[in-house]
PDB file of N, CA and C in Angstrom:
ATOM      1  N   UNK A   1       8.640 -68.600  47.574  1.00  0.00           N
ATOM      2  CA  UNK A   1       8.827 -67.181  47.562  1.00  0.00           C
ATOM      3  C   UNK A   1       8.404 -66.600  46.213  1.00  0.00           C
ATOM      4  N   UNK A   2       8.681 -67.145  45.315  1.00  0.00           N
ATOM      5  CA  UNK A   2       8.305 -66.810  43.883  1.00  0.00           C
ATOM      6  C   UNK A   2       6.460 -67.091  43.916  1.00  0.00           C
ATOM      7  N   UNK A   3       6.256 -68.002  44.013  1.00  0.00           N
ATOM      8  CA  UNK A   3       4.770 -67.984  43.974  1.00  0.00           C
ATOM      9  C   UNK A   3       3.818 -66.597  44.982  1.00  0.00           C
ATOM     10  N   UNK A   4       4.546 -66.693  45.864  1.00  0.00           N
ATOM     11  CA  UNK A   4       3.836 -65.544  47.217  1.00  0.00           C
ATOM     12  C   UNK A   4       4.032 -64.260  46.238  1.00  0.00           C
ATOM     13  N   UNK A   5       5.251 -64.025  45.841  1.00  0.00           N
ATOM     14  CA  UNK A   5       5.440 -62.793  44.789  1.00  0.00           C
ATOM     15  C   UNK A   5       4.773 -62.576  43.949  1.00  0.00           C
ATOM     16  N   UNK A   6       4.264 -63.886  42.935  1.00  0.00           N
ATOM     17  CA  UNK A   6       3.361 -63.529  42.383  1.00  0.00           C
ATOM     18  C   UNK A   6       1.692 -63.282  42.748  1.00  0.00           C
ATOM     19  N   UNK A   7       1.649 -63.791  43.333  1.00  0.00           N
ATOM     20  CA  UNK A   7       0.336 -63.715  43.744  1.00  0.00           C
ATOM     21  C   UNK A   7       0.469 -62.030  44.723  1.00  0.00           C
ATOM     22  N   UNK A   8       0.977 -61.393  45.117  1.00  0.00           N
ATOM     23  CA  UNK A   8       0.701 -60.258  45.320  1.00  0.00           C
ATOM     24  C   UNK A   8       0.714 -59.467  44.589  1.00  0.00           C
ATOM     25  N   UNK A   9       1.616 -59.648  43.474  1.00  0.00           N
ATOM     26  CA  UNK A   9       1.559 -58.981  42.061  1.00  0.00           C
ATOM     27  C   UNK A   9       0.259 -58.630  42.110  1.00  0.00           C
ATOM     28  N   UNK A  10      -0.573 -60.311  42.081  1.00  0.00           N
ATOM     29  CA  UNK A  10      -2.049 -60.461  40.841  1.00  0.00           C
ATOM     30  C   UNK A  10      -3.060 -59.638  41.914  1.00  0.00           C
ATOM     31  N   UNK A  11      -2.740 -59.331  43.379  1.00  0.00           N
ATOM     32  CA  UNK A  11      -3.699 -59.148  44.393  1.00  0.00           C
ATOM     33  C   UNK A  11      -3.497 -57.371  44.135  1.00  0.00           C
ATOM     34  N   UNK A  12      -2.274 -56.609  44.269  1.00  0.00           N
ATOM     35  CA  UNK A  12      -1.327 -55.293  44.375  1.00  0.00           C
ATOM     36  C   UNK A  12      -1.957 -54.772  42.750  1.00  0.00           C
ATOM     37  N   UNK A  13      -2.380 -55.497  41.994  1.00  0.00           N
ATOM     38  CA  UNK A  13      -2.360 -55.354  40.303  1.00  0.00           C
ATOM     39  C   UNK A  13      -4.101 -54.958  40.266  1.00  0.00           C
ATOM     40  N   UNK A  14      -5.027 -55.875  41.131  1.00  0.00           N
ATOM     41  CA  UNK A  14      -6.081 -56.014  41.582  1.00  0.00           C
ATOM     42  C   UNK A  14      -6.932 -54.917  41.418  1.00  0.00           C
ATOM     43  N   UNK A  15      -5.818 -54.401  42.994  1.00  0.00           N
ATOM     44  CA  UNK A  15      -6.526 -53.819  43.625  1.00  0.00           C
ATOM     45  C   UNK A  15      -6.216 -52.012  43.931  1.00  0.00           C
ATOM     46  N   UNK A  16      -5.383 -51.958  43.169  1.00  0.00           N
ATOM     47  CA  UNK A  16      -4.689 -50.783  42.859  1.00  0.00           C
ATOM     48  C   UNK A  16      -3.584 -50.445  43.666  1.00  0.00           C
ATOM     49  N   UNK A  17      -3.669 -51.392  45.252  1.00  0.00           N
ATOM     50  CA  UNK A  17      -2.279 -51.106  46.341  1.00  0.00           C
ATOM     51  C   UNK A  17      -1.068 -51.316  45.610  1.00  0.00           C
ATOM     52  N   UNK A  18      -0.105 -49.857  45.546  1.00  0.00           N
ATOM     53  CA  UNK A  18       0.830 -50.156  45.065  1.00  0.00           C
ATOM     54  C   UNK A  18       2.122 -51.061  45.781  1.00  0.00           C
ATOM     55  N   UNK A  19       1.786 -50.478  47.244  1.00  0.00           N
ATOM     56  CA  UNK A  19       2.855 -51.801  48.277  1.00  0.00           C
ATOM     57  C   UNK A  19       2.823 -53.490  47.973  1.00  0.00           C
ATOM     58  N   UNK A  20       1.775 -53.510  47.515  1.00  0.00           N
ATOM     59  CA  UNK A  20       1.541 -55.249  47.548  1.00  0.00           C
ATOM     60  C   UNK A  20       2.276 -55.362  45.909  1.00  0.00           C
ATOM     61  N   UNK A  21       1.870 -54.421  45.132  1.00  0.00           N
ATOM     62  CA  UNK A  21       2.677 -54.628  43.930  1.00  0.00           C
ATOM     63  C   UNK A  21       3.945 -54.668  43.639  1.00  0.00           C
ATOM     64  N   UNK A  22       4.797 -53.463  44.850  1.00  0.00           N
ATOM     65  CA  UNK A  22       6.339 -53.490  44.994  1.00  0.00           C
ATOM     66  C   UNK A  22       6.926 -54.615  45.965  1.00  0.00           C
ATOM     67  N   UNK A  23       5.996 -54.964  46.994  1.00  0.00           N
ATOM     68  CA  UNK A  23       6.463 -56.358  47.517  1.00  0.00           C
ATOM     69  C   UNK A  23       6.834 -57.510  47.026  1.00  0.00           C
ATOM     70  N   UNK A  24       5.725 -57.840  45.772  1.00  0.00           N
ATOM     71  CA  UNK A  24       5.224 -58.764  45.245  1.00  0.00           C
ATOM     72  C   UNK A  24       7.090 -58.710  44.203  1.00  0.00           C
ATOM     73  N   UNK A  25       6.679 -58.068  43.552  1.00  0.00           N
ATOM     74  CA  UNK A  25       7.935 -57.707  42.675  1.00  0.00           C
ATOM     75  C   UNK A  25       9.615 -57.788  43.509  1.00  0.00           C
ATOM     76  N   UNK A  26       9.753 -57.466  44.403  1.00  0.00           N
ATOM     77  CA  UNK A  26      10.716 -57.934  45.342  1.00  0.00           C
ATOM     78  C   UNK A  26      10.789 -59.449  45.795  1.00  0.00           C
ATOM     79  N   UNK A  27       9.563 -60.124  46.152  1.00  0.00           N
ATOM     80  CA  UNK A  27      10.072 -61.097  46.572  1.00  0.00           C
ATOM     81  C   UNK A  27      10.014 -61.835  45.095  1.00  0.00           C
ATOM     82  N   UNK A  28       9.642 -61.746  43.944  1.00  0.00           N
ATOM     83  CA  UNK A  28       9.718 -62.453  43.255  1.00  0.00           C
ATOM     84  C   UNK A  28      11.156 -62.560  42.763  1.00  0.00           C
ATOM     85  N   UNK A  29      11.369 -61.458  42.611  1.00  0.00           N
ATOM     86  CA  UNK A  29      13.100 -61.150  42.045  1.00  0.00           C
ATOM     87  C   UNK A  29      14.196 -62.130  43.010  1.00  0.00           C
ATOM     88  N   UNK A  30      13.725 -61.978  44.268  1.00  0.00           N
ATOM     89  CA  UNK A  30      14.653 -62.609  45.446  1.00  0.00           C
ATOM     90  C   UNK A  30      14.184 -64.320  45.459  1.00  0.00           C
ATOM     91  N   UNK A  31      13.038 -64.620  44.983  1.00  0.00           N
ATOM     92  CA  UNK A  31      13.258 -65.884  45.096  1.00  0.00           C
ATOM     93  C   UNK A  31      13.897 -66.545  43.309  1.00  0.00           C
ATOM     94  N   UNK A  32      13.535 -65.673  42.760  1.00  0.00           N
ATOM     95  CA  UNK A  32      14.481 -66.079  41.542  1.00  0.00           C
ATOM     96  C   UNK A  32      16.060 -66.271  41.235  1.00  0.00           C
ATOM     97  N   UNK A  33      16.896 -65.644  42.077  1.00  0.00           N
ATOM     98  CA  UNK A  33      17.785 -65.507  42.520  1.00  0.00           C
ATOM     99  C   UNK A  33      18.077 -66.151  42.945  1.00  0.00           C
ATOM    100  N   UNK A  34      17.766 -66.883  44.456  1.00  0.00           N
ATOM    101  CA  UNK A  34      17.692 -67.998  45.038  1.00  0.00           C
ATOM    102  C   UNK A  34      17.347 -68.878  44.305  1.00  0.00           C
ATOM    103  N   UNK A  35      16.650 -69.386  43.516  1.00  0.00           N
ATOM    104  CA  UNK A  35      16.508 -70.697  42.398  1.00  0.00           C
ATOM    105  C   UNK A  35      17.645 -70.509  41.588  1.00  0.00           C
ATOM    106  N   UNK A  36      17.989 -69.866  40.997  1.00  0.00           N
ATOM    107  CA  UNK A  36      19.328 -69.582  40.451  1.00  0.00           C
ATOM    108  C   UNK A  36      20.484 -70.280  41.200  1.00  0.00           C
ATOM    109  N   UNK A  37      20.834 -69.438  41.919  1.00  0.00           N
ATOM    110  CA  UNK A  37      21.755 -70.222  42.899  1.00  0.00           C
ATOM    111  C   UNK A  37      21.967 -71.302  43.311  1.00  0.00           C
ATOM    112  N   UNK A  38      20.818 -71.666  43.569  1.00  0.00           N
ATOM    113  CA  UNK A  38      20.130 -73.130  43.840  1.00  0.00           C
ATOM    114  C   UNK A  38      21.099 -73.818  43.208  1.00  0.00           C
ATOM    115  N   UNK A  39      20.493 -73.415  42.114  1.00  0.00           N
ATOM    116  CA  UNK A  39      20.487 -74.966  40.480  1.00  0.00           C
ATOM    117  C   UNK A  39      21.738 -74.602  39.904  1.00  0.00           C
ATOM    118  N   UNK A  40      22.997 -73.805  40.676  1.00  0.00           N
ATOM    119  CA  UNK A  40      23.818 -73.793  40.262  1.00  0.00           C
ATOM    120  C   UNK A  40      25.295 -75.269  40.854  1.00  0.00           C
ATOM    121  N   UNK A  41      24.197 -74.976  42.070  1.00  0.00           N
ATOM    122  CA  UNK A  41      24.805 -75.286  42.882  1.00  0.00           C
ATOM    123  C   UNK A  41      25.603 -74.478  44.141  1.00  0.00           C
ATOM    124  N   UNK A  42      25.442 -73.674  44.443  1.00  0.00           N
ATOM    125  CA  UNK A  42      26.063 -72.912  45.407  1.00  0.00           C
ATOM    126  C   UNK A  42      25.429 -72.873  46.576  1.00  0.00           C
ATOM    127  N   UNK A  43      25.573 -73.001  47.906  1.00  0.00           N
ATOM    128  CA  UNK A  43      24.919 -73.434  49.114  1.00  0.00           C
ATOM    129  C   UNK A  43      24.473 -71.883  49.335  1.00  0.00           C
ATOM    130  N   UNK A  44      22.671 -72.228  49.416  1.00  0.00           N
ATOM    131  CA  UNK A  44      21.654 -70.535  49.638  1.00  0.00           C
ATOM    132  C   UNK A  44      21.790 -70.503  51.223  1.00  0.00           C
ATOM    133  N   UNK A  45      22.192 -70.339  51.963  1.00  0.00           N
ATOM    134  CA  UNK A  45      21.584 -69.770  53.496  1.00  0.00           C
ATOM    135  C   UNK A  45      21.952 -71.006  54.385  1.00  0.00           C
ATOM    136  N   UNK A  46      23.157 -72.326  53.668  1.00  0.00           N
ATOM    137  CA  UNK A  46      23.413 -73.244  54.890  1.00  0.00           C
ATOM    138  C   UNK A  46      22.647 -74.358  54.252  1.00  0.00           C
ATOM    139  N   UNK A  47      22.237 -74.366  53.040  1.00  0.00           N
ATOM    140  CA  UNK A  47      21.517 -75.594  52.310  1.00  0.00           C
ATOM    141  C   UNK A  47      22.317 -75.620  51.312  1.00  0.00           C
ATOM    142  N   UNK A  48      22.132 -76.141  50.799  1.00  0.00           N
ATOM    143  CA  UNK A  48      22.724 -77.205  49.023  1.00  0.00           C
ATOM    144  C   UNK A  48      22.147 -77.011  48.362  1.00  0.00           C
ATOM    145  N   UNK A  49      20.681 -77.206  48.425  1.00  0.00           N
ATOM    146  CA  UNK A  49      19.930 -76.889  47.251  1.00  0.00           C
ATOM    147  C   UNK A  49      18.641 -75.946  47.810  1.00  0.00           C
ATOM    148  N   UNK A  50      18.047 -75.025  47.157  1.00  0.00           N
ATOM    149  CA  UNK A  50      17.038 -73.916  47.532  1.00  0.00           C
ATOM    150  C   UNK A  50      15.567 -74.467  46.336  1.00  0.00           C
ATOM    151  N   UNK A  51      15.072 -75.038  46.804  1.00  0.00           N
ATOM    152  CA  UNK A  51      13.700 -74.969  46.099  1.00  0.00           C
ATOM    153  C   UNK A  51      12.234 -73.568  46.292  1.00  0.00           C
TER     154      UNK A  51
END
């Protein structure tokens, strides 16, 4: 999720679409979060660990 985020960043950043840039920026935030959690240890969505 973090990688897909970024890479719409670099595509949304590109190409002047600002949707792909606010997407991009959303899912990055949300999969950071989720790695967070992760590596805290706290079960993400019914898993143990969230890569």
């Amino acid at each position: 999720m973090i990688i897909l985020g970024i890479i719409l960043l670099a595509v949304g950043f590109v190409t002047g679409i600002s949707i792909l840039w606010t997407i991009g920026i959303v899912l990055a935030v949300i999969g950071v979060v989720l790695w967070i959690l992760g590596s805290l240890g706290h079960a993400v969505a019914g898993r143990r660990h969230y890569w």
